[in-house]
PDB file of N, CA and C in Angstrom:
ATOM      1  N   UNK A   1     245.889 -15.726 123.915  1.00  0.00           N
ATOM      2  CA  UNK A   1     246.959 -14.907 123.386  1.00  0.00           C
ATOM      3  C   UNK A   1     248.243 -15.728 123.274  1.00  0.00           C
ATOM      4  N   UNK A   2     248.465 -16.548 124.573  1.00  0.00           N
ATOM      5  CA  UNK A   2     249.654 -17.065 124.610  1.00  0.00           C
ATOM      6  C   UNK A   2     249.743 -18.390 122.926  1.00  0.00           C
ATOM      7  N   UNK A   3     248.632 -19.240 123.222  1.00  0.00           N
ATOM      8  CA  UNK A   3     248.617 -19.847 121.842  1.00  0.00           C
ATOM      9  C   UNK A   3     248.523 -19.566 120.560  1.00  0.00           C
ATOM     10  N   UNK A   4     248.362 -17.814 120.278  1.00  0.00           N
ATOM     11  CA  UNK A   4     248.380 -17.201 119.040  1.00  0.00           C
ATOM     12  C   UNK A   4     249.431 -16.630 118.737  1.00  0.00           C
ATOM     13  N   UNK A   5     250.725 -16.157 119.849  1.00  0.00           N
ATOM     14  CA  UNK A   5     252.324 -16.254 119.632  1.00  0.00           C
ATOM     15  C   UNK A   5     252.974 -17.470 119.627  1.00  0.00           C
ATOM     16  N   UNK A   6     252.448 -18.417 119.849  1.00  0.00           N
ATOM     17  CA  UNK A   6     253.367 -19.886 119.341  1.00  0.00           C
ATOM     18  C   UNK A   6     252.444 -20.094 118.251  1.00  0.00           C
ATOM     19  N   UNK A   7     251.492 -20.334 117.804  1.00  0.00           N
ATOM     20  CA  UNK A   7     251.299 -20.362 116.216  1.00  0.00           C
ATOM     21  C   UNK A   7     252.036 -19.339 114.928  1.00  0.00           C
ATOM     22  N   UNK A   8     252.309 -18.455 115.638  1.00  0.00           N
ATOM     23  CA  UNK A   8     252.888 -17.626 114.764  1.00  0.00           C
ATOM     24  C   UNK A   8     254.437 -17.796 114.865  1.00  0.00           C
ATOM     25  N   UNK A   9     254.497 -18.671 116.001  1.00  0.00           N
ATOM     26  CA  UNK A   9     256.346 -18.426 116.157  1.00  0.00           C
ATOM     27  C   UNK A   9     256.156 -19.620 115.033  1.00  0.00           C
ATOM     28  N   UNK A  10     255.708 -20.726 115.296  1.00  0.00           N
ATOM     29  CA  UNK A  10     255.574 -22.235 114.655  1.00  0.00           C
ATOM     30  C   UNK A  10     255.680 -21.953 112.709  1.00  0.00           C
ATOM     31  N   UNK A  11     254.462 -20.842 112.927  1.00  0.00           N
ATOM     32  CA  UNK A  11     254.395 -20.607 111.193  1.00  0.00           C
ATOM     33  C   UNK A  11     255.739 -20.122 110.856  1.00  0.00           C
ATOM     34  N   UNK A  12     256.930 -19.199 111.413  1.00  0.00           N
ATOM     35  CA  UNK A  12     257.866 -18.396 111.083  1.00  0.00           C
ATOM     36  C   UNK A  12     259.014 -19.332 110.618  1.00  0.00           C
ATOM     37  N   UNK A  13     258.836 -20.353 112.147  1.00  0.00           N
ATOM     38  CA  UNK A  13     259.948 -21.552 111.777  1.00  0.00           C
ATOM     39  C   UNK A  13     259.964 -22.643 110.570  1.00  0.00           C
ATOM     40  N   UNK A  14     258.841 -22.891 110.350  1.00  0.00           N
ATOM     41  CA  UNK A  14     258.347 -23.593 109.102  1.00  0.00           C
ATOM     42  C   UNK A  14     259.042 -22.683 107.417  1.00  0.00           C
ATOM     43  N   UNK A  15     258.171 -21.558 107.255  1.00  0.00           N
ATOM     44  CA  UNK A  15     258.917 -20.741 106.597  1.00  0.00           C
ATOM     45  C   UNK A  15     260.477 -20.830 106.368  1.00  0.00           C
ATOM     46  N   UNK A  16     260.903 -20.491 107.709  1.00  0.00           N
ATOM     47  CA  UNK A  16     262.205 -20.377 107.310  1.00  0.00           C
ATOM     48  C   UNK A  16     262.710 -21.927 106.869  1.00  0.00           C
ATOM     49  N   UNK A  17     262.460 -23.017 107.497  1.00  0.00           N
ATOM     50  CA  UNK A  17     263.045 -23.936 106.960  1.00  0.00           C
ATOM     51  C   UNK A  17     262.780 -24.570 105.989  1.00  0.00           C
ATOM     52  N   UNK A  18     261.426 -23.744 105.106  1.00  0.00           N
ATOM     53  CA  UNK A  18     261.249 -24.578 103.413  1.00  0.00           C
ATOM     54  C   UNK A  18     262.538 -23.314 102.504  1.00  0.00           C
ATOM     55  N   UNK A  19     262.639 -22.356 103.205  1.00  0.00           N
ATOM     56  CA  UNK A  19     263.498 -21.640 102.576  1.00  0.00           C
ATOM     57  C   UNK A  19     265.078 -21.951 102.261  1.00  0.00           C
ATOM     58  N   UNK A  20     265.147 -22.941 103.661  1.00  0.00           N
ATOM     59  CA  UNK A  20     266.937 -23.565 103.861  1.00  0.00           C
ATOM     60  C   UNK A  20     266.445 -24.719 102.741  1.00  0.00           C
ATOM     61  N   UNK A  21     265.545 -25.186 102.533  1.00  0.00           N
ATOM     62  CA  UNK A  21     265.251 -26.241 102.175  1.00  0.00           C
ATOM     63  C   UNK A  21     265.483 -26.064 100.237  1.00  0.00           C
ATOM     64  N   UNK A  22     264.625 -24.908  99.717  1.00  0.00           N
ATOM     65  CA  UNK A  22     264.756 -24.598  98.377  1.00  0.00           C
ATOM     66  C   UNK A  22     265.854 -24.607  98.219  1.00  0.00           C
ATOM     67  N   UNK A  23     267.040 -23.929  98.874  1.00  0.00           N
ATOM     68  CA  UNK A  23     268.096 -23.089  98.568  1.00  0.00           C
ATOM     69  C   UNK A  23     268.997 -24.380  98.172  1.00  0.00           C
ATOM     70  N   UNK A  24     268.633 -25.596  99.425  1.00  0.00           N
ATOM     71  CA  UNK A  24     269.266 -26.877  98.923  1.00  0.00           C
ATOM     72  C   UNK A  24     269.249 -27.161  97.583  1.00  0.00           C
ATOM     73  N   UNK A  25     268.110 -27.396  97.284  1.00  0.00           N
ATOM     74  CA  UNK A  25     268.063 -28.158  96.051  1.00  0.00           C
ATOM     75  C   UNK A  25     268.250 -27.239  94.748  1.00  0.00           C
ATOM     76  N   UNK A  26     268.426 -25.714  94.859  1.00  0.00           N
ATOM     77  CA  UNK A  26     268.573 -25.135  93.888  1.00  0.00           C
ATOM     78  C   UNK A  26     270.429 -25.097  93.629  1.00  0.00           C
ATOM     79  N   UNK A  27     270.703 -25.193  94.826  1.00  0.00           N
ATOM     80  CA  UNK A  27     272.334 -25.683  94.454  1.00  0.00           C
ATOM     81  C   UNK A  27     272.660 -27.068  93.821  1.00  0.00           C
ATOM     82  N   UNK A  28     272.157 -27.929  94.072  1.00  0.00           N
ATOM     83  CA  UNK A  28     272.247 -29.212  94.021  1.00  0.00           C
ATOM     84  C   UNK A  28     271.828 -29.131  92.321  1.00  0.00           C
ATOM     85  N   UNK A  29     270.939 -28.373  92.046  1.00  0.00           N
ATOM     86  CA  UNK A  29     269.886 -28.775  90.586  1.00  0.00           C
ATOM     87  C   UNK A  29     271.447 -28.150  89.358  1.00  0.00           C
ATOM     88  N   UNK A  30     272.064 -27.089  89.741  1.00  0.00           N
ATOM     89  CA  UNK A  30     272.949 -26.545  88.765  1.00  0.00           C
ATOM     90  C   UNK A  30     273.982 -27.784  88.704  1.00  0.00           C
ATOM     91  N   UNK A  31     274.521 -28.415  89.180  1.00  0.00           N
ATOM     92  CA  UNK A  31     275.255 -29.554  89.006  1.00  0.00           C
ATOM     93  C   UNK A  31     274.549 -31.050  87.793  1.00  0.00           C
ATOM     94  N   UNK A  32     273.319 -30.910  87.371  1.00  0.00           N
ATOM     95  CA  UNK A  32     273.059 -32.065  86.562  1.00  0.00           C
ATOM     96  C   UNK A  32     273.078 -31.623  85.250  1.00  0.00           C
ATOM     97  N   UNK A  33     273.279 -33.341  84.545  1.00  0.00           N
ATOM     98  CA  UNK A  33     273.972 -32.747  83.028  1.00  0.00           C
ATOM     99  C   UNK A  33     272.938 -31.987  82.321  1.00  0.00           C
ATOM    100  N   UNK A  34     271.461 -32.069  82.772  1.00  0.00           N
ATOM    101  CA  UNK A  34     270.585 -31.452  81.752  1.00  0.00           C
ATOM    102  C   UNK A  34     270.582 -29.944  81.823  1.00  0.00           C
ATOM    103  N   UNK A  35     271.133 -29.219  83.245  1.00  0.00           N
ATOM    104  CA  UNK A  35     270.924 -28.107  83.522  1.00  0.00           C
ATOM    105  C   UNK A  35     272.323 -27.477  82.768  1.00  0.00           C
ATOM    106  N   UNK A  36     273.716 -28.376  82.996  1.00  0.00           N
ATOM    107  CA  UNK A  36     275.051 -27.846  82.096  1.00  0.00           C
ATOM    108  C   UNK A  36     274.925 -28.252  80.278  1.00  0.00           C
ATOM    109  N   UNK A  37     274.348 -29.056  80.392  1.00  0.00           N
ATOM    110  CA  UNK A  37     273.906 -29.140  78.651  1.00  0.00           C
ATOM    111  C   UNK A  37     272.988 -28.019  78.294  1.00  0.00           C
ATOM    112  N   UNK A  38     271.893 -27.385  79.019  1.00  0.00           N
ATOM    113  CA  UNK A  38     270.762 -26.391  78.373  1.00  0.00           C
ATOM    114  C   UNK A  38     272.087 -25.063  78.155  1.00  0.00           C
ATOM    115  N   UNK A  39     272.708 -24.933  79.326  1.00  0.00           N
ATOM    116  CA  UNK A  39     273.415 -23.674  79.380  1.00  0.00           C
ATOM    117  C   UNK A  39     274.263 -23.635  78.201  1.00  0.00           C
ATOM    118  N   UNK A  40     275.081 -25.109  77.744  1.00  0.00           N
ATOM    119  CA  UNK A  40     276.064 -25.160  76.821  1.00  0.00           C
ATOM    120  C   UNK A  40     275.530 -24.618  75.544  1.00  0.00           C
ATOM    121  N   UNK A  41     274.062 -25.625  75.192  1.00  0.00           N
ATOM    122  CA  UNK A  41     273.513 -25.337  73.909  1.00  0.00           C
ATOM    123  C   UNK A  41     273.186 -23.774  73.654  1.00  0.00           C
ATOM    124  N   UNK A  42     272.395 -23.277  75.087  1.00  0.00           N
ATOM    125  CA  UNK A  42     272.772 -21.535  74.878  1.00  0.00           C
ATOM    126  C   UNK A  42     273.455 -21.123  74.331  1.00  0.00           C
ATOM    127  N   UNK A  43     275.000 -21.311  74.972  1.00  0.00           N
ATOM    128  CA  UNK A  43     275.401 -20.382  74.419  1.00  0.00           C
ATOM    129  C   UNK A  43     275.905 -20.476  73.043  1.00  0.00           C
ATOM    130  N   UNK A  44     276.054 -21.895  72.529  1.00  0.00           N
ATOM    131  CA  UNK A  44     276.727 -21.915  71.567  1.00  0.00           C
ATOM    132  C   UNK A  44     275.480 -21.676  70.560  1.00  0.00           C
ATOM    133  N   UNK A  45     274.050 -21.604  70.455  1.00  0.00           N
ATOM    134  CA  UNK A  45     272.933 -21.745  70.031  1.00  0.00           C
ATOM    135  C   UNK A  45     273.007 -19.816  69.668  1.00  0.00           C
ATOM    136  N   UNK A  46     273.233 -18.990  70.412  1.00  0.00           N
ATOM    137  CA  UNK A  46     273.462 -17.319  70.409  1.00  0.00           C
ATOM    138  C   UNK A  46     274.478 -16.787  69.084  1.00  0.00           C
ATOM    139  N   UNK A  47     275.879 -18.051  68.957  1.00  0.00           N
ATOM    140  CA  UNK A  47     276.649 -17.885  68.580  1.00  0.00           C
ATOM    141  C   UNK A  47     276.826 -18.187  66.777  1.00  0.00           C
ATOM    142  N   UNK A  48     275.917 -19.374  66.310  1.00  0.00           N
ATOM    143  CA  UNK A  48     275.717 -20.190  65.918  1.00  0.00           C
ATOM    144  C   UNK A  48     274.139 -19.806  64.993  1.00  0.00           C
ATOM    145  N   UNK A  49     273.466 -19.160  65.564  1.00  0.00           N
ATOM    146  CA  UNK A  49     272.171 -19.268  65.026  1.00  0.00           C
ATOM    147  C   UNK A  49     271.960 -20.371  64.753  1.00  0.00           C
ATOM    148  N   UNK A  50     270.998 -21.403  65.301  1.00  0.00           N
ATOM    149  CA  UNK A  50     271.417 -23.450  65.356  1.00  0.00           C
ATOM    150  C   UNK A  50     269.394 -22.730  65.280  1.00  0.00           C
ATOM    151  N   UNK A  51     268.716 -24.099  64.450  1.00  0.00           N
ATOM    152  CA  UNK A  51     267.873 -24.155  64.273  1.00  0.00           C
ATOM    153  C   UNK A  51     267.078 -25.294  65.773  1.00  0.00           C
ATOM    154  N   UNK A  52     265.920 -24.854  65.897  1.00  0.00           N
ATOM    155  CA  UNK A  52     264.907 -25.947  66.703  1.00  0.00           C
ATOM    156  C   UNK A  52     265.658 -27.547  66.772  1.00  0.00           C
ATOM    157  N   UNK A  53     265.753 -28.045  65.522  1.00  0.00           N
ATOM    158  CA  UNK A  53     266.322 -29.179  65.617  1.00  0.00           C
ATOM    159  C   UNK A  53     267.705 -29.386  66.125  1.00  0.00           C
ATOM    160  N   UNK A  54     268.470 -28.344  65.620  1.00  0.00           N
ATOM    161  CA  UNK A  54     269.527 -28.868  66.234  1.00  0.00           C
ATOM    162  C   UNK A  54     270.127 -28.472  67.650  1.00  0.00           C
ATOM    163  N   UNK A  55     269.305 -27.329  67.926  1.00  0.00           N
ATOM    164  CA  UNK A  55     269.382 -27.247  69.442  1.00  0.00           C
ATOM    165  C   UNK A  55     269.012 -28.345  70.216  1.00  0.00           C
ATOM    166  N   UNK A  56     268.078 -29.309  70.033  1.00  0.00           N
ATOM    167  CA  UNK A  56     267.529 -30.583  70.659  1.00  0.00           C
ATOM    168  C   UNK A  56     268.596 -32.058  70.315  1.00  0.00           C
ATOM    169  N   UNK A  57     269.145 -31.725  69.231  1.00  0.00           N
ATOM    170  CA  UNK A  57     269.937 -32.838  69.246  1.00  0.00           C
ATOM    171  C   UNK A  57     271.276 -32.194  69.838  1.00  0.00           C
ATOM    172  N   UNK A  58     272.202 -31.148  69.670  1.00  0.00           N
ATOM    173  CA  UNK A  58     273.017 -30.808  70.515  1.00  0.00           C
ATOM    174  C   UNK A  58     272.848 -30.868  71.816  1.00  0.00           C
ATOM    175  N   UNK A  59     271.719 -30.474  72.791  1.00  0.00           N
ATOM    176  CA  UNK A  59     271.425 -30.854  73.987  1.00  0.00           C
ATOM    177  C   UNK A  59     271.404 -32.452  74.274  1.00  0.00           C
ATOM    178  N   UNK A  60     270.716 -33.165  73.447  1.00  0.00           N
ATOM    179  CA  UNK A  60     271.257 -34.344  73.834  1.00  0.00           C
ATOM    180  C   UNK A  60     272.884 -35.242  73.937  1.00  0.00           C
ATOM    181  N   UNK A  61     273.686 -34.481  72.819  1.00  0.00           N
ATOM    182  CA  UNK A  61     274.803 -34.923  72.889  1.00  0.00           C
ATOM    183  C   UNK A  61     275.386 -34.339  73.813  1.00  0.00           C
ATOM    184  N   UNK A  62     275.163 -33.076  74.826  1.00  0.00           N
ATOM    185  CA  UNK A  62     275.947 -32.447  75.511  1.00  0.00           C
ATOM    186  C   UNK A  62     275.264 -33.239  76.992  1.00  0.00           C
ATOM    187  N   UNK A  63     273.747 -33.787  76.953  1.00  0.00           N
ATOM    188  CA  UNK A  63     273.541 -34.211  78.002  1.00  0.00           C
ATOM    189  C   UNK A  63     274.538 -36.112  78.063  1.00  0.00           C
ATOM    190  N   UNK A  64     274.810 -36.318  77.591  1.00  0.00           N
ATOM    191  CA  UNK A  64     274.949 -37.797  76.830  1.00  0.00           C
ATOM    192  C   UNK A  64     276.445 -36.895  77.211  1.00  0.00           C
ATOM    193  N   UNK A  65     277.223 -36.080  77.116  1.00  0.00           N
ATOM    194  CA  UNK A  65     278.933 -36.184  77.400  1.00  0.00           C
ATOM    195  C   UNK A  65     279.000 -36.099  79.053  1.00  0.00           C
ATOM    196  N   UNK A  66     278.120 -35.186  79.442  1.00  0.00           N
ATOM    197  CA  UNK A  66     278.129 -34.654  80.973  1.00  0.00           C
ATOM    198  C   UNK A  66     278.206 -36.181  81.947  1.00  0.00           C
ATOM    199  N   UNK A  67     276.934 -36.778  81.261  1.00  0.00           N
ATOM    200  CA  UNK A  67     276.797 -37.756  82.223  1.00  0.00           C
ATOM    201  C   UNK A  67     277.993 -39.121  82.032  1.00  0.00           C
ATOM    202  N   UNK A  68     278.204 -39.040  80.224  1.00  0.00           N
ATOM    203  CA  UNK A  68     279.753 -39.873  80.690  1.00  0.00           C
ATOM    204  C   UNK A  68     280.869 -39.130  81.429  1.00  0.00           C
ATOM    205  N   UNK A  69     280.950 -38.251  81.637  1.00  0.00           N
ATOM    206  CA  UNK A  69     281.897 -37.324  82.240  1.00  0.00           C
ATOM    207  C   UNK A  69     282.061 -37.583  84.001  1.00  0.00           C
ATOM    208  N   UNK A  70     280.302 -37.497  84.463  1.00  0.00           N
ATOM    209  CA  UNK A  70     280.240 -37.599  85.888  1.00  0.00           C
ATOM    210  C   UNK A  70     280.733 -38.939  86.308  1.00  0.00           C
ATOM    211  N   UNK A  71     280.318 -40.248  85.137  1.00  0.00           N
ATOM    212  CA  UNK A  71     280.743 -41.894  85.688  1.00  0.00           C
ATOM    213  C   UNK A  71     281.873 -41.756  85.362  1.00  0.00           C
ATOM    214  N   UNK A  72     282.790 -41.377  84.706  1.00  0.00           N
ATOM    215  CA  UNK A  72     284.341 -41.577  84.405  1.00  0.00           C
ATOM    216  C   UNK A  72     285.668 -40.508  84.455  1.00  0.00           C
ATOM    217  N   UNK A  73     285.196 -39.212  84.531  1.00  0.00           N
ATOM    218  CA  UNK A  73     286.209 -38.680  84.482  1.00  0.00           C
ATOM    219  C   UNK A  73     286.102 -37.751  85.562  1.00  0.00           C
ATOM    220  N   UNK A  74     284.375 -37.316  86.190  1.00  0.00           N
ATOM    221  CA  UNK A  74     284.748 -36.090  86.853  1.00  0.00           C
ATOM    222  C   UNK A  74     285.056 -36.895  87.964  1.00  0.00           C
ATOM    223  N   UNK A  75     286.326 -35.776  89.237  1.00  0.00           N
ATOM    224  CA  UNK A  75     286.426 -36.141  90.661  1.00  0.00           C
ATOM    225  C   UNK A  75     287.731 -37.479  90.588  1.00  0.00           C
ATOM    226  N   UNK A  76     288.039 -37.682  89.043  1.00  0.00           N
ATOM    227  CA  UNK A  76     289.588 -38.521  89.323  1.00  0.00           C
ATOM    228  C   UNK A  76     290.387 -37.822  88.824  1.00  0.00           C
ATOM    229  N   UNK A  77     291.411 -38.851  88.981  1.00  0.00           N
ATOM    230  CA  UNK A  77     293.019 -37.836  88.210  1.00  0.00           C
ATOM    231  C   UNK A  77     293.061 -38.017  87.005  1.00  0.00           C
ATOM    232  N   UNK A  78     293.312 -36.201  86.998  1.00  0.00           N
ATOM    233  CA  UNK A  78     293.279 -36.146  85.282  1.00  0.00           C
ATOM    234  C   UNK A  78     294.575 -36.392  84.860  1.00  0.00           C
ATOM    235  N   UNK A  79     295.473 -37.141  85.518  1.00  0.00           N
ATOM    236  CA  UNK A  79     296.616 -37.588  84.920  1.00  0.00           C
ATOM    237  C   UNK A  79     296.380 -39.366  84.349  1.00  0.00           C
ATOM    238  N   UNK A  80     295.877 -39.453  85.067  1.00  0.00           N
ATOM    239  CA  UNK A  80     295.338 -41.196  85.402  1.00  0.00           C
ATOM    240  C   UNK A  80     294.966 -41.772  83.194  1.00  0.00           C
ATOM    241  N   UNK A  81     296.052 -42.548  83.105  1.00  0.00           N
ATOM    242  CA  UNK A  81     296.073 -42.642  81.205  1.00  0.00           C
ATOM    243  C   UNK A  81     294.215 -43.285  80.851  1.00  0.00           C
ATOM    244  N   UNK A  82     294.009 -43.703  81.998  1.00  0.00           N
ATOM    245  CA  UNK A  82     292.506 -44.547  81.529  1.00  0.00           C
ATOM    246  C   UNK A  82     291.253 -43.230  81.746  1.00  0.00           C
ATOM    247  N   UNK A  83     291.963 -42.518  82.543  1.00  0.00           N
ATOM    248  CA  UNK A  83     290.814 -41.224  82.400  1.00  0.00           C
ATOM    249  C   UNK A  83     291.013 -40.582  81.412  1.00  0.00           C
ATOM    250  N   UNK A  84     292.431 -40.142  81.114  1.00  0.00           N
ATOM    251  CA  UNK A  84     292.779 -39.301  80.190  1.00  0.00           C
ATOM    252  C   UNK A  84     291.619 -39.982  78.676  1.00  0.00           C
ATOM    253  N   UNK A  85     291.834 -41.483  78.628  1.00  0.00           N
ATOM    254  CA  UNK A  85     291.569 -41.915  77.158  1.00  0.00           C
ATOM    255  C   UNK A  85     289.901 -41.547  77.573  1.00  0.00           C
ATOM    256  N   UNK A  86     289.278 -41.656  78.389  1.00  0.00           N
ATOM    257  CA  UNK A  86     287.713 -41.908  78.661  1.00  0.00           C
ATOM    258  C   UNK A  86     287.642 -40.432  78.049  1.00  0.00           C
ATOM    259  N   UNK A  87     288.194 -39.578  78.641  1.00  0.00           N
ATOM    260  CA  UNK A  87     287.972 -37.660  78.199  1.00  0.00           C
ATOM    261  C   UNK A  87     287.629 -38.371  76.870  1.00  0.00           C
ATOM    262  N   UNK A  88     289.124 -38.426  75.993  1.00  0.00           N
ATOM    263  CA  UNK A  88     289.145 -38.600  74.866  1.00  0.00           C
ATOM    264  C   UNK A  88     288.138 -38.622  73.927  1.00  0.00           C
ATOM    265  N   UNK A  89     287.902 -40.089  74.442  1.00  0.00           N
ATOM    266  CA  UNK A  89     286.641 -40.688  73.769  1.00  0.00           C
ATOM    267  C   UNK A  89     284.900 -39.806  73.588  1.00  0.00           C
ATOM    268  N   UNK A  90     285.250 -39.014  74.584  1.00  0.00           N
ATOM    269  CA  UNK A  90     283.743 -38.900  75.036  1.00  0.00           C
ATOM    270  C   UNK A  90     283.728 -37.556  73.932  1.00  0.00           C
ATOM    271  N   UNK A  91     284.778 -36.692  74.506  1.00  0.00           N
ATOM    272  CA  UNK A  91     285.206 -35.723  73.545  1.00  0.00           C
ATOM    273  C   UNK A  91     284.862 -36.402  71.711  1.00  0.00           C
ATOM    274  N   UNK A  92     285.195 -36.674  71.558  1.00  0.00           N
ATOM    275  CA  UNK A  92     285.464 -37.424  70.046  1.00  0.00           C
ATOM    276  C   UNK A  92     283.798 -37.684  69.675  1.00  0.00           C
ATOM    277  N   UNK A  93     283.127 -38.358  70.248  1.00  0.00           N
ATOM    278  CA  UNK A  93     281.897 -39.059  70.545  1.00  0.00           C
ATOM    279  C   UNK A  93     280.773 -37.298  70.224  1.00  0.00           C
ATOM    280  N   UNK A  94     281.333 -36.605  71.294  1.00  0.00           N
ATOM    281  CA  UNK A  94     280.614 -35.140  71.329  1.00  0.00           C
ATOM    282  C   UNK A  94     280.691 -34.391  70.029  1.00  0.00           C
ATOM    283  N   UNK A  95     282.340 -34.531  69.534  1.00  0.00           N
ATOM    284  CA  UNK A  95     282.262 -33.875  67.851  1.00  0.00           C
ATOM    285  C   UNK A  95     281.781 -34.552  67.223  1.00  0.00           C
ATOM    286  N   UNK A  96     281.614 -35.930  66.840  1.00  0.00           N
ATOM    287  CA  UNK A  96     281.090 -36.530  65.874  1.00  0.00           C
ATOM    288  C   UNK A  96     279.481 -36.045  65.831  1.00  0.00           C
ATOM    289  N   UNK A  97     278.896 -36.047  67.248  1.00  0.00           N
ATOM    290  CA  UNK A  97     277.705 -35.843  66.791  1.00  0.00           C
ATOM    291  C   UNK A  97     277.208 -34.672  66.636  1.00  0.00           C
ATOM    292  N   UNK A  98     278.168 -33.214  67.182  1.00  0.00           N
ATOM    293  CA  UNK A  98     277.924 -31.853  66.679  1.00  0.00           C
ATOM    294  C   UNK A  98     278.394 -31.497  65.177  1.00  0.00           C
ATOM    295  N   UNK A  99     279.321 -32.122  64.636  1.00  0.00           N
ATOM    296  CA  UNK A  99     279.227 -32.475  63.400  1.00  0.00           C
ATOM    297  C   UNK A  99     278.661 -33.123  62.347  1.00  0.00           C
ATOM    298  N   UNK A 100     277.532 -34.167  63.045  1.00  0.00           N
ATOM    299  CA  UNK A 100     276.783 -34.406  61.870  1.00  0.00           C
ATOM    300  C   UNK A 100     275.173 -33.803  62.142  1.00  0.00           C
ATOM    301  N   UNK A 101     275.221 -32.774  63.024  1.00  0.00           N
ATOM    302  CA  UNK A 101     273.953 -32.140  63.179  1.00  0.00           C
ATOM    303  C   UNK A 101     274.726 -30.198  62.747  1.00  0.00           C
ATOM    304  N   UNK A 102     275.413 -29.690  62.267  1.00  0.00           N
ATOM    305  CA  UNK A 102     275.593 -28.805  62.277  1.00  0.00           C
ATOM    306  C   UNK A 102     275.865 -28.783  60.670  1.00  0.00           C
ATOM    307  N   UNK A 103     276.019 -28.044  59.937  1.00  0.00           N
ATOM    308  CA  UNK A 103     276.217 -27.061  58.520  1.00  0.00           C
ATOM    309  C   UNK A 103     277.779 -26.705  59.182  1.00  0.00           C
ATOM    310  N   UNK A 104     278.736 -26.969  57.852  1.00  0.00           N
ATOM    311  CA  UNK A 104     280.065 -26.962  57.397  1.00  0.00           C
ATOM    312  C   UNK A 104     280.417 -25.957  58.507  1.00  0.00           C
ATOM    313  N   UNK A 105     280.056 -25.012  57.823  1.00  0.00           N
ATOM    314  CA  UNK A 105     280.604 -23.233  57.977  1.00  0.00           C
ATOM    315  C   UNK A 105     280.302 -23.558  59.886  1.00  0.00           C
ATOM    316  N   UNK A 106     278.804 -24.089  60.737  1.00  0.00           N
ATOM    317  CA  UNK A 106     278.934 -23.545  61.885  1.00  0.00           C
ATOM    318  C   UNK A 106     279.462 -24.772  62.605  1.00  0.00           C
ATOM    319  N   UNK A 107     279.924 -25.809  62.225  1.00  0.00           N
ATOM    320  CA  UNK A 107     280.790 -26.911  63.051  1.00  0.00           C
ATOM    321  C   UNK A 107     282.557 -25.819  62.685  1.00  0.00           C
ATOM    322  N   UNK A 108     283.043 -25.466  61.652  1.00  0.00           N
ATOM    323  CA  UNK A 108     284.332 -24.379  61.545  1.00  0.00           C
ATOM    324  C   UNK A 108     283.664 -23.575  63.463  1.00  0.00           C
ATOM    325  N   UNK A 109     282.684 -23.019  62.981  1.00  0.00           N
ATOM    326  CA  UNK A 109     282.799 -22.243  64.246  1.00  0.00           C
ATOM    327  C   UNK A 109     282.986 -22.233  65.536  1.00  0.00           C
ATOM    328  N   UNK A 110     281.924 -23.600  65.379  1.00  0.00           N
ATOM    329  CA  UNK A 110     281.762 -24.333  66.905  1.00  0.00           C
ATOM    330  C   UNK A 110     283.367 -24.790  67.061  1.00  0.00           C
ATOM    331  N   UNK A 111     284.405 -25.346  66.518  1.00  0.00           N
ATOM    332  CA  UNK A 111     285.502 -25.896  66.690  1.00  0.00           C
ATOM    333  C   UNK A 111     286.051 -25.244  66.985  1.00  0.00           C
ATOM    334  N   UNK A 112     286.209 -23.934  66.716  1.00  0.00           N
ATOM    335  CA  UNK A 112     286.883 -22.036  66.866  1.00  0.00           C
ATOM    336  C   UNK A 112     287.097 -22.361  68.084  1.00  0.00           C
ATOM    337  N   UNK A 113     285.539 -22.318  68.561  1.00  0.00           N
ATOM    338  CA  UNK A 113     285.162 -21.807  69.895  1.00  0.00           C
ATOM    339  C   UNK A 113     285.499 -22.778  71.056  1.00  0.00           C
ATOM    340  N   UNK A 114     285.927 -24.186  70.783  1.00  0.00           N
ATOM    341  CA  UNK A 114     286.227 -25.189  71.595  1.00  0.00           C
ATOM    342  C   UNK A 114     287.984 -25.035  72.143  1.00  0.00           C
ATOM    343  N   UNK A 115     288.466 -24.202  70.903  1.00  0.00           N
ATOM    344  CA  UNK A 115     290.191 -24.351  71.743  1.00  0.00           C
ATOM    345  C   UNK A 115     290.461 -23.046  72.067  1.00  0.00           C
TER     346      UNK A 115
END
């Protein structure tokens, strides 16, 4: 008896700690650029009616800004003129290529929706 309440205490503790354990990495997972690029292309994809293709190439340009974002701009000062220009750039870099994957009328929109 006594060894069939410590197997069961043993199984409870296990449990609970793959549970501390998920919870880790499901916080951790919303922070990477592929998970803030899928969300971006959402929504602007709802807004937009954006075809198969260009949902896949917008996700890449939004994964491709995030991650210049994390090496250069996120977590410094956004006063700092060499961060400021890195935004810039990356920004600039992001319209060029939602502009040459989007139709006239929904890059007007998408731009709406950016300021």
């Amino acid at each position: 008896m006594k060894k069939f309440i410590t197997g069961i205490a043993i199984a409870c503790f296990v449990l609970l700690g793959m549970n501390t354990i998920a919870a880790q990495s499901l916080s951790q997972d919303s922070q990477r650029p592929e998970v803030i690029a899928k969300q971006e292309v959402a929504d602007i994809s709802a807004d937009l009616s954006l075809s198969g293709d260009q949902e896949r190439s917008l996700f890449r340009a939004y994964v491709q800004k995030e991650v210049n974002y994390n090496k250069d701009v996120t977590g410094k000062d956004q006063k700092n003129a060499a961060v400021m220009a890195a935004k810039k750039k990356y920004d600039d870099q992001l319209s060029a290529a939602v502009k040459k994957v989007l139709t006239p009328e929904q890059y007007k929109k998408w731009q709406a929706k950016q300021k």
